[in-house]
PDB file of N, CA and C in Angstrom:
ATOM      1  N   UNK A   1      37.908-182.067   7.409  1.00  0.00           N
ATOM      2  CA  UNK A   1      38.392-181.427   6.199  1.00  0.00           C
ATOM      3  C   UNK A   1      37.256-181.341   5.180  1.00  0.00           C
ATOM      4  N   UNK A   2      36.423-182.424   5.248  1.00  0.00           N
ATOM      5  CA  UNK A   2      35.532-182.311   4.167  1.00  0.00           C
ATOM      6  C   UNK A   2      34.241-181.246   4.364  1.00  0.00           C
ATOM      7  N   UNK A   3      34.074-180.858   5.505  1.00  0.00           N
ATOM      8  CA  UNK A   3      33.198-180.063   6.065  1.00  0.00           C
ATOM      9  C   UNK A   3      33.481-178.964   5.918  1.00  0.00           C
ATOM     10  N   UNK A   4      35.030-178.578   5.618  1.00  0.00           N
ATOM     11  CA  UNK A   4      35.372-177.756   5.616  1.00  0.00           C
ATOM     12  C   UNK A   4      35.563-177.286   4.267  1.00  0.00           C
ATOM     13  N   UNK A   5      35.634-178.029   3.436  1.00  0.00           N
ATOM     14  CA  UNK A   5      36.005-177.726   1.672  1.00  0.00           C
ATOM     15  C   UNK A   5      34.505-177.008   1.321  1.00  0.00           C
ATOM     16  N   UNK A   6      33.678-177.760   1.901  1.00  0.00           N
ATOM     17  CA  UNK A   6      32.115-177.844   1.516  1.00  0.00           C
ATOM     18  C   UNK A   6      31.857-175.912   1.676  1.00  0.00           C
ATOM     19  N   UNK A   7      31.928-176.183   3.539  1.00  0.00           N
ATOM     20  CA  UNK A   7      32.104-174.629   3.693  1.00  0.00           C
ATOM     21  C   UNK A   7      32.719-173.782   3.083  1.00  0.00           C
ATOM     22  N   UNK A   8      33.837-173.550   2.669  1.00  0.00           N
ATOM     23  CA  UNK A   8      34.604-172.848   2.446  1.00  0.00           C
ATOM     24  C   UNK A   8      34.550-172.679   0.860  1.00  0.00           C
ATOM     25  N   UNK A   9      34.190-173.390   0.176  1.00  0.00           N
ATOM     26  CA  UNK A   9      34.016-173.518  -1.022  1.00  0.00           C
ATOM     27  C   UNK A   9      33.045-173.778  -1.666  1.00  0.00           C
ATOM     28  N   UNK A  10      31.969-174.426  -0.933  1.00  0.00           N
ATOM     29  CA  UNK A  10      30.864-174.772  -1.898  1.00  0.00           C
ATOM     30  C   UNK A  10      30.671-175.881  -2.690  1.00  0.00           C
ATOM     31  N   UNK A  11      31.582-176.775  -2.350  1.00  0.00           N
ATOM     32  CA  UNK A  11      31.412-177.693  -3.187  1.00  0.00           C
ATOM     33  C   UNK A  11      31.053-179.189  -2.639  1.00  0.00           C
ATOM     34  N   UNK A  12      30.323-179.665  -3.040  1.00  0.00           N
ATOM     35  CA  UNK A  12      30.269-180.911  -2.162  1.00  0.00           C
ATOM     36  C   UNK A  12      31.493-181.790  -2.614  1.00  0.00           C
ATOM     37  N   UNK A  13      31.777-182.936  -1.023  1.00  0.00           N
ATOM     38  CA  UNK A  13      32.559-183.624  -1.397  1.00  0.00           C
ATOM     39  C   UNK A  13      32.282-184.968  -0.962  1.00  0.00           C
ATOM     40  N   UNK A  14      33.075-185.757  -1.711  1.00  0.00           N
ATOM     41  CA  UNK A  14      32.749-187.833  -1.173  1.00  0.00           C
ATOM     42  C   UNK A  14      33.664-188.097  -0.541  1.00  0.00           C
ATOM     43  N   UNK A  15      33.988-188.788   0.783  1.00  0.00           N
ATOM     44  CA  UNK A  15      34.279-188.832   1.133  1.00  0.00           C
ATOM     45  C   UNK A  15      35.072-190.829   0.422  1.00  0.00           C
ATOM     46  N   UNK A  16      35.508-191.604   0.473  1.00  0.00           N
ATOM     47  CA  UNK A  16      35.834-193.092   0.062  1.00  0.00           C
ATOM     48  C   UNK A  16      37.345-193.311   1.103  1.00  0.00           C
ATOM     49  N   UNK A  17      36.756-194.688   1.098  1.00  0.00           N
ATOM     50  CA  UNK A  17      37.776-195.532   1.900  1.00  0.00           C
ATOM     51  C   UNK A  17      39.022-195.808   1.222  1.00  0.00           C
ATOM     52  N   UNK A  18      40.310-195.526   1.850  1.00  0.00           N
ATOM     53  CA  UNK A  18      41.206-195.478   1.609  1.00  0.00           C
ATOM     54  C   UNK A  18      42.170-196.504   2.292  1.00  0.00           C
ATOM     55  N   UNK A  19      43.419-196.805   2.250  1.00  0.00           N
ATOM     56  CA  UNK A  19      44.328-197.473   3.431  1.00  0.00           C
ATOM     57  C   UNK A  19      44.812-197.037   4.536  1.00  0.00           C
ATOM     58  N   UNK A  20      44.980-197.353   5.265  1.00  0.00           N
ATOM     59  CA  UNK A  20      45.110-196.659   7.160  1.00  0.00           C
ATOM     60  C   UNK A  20      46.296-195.849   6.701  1.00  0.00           C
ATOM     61  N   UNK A  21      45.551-194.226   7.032  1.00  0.00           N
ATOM     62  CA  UNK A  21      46.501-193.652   7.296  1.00  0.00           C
ATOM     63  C   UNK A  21      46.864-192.833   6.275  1.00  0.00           C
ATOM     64  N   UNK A  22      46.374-192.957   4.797  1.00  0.00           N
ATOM     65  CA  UNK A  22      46.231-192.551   3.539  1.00  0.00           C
ATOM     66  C   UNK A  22      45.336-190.915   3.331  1.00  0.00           C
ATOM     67  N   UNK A  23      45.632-189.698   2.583  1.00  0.00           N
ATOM     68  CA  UNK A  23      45.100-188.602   2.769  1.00  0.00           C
ATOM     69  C   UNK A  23      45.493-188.223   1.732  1.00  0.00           C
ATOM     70  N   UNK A  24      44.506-188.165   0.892  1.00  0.00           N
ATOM     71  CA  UNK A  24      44.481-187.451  -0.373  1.00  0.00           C
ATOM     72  C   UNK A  24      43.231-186.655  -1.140  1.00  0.00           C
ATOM     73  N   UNK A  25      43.451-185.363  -1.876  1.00  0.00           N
ATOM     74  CA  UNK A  25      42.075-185.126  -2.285  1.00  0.00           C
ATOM     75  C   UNK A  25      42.228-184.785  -3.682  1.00  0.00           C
ATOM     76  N   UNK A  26      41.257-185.401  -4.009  1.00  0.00           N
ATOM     77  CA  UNK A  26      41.091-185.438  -5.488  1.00  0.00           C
ATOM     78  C   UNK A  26      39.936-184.419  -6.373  1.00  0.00           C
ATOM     79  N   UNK A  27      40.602-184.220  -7.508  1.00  0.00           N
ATOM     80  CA  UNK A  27      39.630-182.993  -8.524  1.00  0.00           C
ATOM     81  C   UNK A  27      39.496-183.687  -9.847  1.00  0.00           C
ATOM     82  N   UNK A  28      37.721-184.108  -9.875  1.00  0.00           N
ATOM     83  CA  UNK A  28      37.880-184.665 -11.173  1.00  0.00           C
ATOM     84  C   UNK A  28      38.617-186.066 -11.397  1.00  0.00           C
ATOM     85  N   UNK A  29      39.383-186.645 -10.219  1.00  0.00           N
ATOM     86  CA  UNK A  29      39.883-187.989 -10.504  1.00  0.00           C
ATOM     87  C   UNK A  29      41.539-187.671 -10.204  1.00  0.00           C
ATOM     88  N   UNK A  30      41.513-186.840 -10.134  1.00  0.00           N
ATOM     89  CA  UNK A  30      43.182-186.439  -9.918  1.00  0.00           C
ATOM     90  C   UNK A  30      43.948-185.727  -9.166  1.00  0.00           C
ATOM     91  N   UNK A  31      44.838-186.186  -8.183  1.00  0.00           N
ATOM     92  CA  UNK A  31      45.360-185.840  -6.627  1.00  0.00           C
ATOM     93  C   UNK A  31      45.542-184.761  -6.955  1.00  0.00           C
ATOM     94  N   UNK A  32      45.222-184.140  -5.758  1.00  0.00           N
ATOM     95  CA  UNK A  32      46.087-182.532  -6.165  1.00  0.00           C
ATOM     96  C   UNK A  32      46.771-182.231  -4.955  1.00  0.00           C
ATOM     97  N   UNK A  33      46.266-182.890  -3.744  1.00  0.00           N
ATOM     98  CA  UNK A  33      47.350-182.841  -2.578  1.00  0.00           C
ATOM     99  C   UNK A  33      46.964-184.282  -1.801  1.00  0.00           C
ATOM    100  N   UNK A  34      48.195-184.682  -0.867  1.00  0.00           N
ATOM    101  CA  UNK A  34      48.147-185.767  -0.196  1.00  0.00           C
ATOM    102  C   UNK A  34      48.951-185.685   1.423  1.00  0.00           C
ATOM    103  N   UNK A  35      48.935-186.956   1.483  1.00  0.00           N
ATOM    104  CA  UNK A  35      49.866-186.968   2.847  1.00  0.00           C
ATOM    105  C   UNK A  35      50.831-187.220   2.459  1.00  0.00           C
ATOM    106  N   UNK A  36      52.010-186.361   2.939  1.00  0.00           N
ATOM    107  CA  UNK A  36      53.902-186.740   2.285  1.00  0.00           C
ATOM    108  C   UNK A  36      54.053-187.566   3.553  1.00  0.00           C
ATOM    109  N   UNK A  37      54.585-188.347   2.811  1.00  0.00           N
ATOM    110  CA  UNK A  37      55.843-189.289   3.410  1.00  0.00           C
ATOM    111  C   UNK A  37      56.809-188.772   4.726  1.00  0.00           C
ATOM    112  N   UNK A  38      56.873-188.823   5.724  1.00  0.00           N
ATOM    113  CA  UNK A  38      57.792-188.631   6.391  1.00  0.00           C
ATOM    114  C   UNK A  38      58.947-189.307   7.216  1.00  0.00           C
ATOM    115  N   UNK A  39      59.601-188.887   7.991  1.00  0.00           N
ATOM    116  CA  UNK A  39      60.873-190.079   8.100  1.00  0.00           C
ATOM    117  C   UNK A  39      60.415-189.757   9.880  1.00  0.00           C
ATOM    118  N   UNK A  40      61.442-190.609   9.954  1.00  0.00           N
ATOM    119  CA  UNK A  40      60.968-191.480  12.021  1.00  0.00           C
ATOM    120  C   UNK A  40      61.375-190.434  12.306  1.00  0.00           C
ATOM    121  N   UNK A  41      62.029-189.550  12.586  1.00  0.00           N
ATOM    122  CA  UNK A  41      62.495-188.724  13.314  1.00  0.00           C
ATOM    123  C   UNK A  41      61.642-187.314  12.868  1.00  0.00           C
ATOM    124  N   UNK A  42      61.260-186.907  11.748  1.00  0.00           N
ATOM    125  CA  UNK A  42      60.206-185.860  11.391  1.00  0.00           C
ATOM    126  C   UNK A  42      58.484-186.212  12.550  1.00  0.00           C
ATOM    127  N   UNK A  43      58.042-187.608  11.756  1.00  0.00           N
ATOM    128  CA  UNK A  43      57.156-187.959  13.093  1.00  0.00           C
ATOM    129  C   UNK A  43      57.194-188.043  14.779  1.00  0.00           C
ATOM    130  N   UNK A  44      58.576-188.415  15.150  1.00  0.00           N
ATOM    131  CA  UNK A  44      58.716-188.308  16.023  1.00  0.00           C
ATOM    132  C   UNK A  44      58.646-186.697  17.282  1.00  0.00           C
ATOM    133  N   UNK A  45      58.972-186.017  15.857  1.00  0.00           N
ATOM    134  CA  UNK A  45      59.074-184.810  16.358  1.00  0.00           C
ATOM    135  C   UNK A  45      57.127-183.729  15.953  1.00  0.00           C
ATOM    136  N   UNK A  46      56.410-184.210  15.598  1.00  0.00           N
ATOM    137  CA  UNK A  46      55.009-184.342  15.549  1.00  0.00           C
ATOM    138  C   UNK A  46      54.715-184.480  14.482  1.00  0.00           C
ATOM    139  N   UNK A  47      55.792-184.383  13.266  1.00  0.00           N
ATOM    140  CA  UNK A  47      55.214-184.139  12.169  1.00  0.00           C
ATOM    141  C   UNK A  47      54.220-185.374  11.390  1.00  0.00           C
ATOM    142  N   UNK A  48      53.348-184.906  10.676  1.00  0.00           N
ATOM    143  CA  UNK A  48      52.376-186.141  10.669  1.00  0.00           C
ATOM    144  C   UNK A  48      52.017-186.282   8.715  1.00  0.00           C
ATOM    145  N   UNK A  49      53.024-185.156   8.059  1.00  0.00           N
ATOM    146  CA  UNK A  49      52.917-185.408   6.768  1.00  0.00           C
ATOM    147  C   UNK A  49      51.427-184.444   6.164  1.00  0.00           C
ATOM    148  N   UNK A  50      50.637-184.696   7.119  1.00  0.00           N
ATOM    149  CA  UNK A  50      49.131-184.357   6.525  1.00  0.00           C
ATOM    150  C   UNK A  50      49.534-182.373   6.308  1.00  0.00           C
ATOM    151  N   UNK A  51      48.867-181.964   4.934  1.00  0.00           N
ATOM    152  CA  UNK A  51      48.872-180.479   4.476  1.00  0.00           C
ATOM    153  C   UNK A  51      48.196-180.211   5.895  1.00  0.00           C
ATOM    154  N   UNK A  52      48.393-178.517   5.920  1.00  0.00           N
ATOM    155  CA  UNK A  52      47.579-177.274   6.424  1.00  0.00           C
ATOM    156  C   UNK A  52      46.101-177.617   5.908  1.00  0.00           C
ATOM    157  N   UNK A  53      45.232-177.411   6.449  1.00  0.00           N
ATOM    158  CA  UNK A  53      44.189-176.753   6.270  1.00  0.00           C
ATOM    159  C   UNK A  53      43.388-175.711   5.502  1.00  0.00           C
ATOM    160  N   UNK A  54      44.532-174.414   5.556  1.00  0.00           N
ATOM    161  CA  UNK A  54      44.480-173.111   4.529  1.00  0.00           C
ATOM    162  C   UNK A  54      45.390-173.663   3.350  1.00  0.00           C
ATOM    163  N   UNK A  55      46.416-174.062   3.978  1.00  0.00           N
ATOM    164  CA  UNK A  55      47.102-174.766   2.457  1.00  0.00           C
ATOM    165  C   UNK A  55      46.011-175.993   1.411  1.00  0.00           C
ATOM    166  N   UNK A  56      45.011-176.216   2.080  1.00  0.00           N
ATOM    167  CA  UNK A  56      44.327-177.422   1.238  1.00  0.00           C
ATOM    168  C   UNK A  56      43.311-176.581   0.555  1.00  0.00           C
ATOM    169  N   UNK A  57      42.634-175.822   1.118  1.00  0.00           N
ATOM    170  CA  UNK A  57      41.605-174.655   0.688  1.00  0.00           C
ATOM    171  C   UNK A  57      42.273-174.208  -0.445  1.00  0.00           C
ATOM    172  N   UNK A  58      43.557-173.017  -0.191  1.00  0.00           N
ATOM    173  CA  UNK A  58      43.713-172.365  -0.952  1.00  0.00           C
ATOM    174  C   UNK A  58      44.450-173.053  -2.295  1.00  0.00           C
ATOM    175  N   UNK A  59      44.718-174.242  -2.736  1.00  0.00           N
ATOM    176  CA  UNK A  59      45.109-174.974  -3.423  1.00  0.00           C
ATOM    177  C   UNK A  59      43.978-175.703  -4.282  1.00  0.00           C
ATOM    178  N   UNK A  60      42.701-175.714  -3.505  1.00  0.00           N
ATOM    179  CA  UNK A  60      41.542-175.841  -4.483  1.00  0.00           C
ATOM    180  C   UNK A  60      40.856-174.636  -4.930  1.00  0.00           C
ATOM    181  N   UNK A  61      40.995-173.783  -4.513  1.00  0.00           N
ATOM    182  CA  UNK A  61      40.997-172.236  -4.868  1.00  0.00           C
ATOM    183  C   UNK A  61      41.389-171.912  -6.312  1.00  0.00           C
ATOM    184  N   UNK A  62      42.491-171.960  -6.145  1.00  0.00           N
ATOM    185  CA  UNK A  62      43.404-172.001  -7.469  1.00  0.00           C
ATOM    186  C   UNK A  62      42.772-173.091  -8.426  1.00  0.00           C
ATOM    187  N   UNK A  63      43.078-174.392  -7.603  1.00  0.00           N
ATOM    188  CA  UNK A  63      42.409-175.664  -9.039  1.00  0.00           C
ATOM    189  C   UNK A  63      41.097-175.097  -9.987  1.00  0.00           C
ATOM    190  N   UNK A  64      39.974-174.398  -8.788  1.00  0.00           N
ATOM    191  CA  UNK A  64      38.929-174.006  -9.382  1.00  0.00           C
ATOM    192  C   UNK A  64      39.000-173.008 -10.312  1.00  0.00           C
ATOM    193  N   UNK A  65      39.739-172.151  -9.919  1.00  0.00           N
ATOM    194  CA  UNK A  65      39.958-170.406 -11.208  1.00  0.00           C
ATOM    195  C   UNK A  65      40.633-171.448 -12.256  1.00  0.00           C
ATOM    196  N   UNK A  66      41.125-172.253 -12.138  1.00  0.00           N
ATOM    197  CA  UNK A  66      42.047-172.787 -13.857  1.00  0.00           C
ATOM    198  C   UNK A  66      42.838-172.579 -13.703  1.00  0.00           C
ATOM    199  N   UNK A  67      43.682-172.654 -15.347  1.00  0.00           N
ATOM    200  CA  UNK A  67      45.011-171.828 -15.369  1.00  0.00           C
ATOM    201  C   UNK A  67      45.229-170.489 -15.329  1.00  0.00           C
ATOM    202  N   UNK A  68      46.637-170.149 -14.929  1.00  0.00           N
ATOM    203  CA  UNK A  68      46.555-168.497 -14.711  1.00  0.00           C
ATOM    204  C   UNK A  68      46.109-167.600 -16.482  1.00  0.00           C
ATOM    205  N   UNK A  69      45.409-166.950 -16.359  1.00  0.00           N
ATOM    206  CA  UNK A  69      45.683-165.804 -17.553  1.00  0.00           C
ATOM    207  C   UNK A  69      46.462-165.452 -17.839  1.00  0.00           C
ATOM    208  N   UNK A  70      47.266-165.080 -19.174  1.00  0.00           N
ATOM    209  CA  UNK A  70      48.531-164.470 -19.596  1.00  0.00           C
ATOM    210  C   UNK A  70      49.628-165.571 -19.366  1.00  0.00           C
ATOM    211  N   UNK A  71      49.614-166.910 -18.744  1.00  0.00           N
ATOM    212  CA  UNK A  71      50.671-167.533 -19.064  1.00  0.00           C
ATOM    213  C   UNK A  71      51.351-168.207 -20.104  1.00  0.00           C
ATOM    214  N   UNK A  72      52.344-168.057 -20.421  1.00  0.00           N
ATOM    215  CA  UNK A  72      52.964-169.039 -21.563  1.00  0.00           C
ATOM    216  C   UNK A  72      53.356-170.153 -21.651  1.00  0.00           C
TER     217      UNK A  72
END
């Protein structure tokens, strides 16, 4: 993922030790996506909580442009 932010965006990133199993990325000090929580039977069935890929990109995409223009 981090190879991939870098690519895709340009930005370098740090990578830091976290708790087993823990996935979060931070802007400036502050989560902007993570790993959700899931229940035994969601995992069981593959789900693993961790975002998309394009969903993590395009969510720092956005962080980077700011807020939208024209909002109230």
């Amino acid at each position: 993922m981090a190879a991939l932010i870098e690519k895709e965006l340009g930005q370098t990133v740090r990578l830091e030790r976290g708790r087993p199993g823990q996935f979060q990325v931070l802007v400036d000090g502050q989560a902007v996506i993570g790993k959700q929580p899931t229940s035994f039977l969601r995992r069981l069935l593959g789900d693993s909580g961790l975002p998309e890929e394009n969903q993590v990109i395009e969510l720092l995409r956005n962080q980077m442009r700011g807020p939208a223009s024209g909002s109230s």
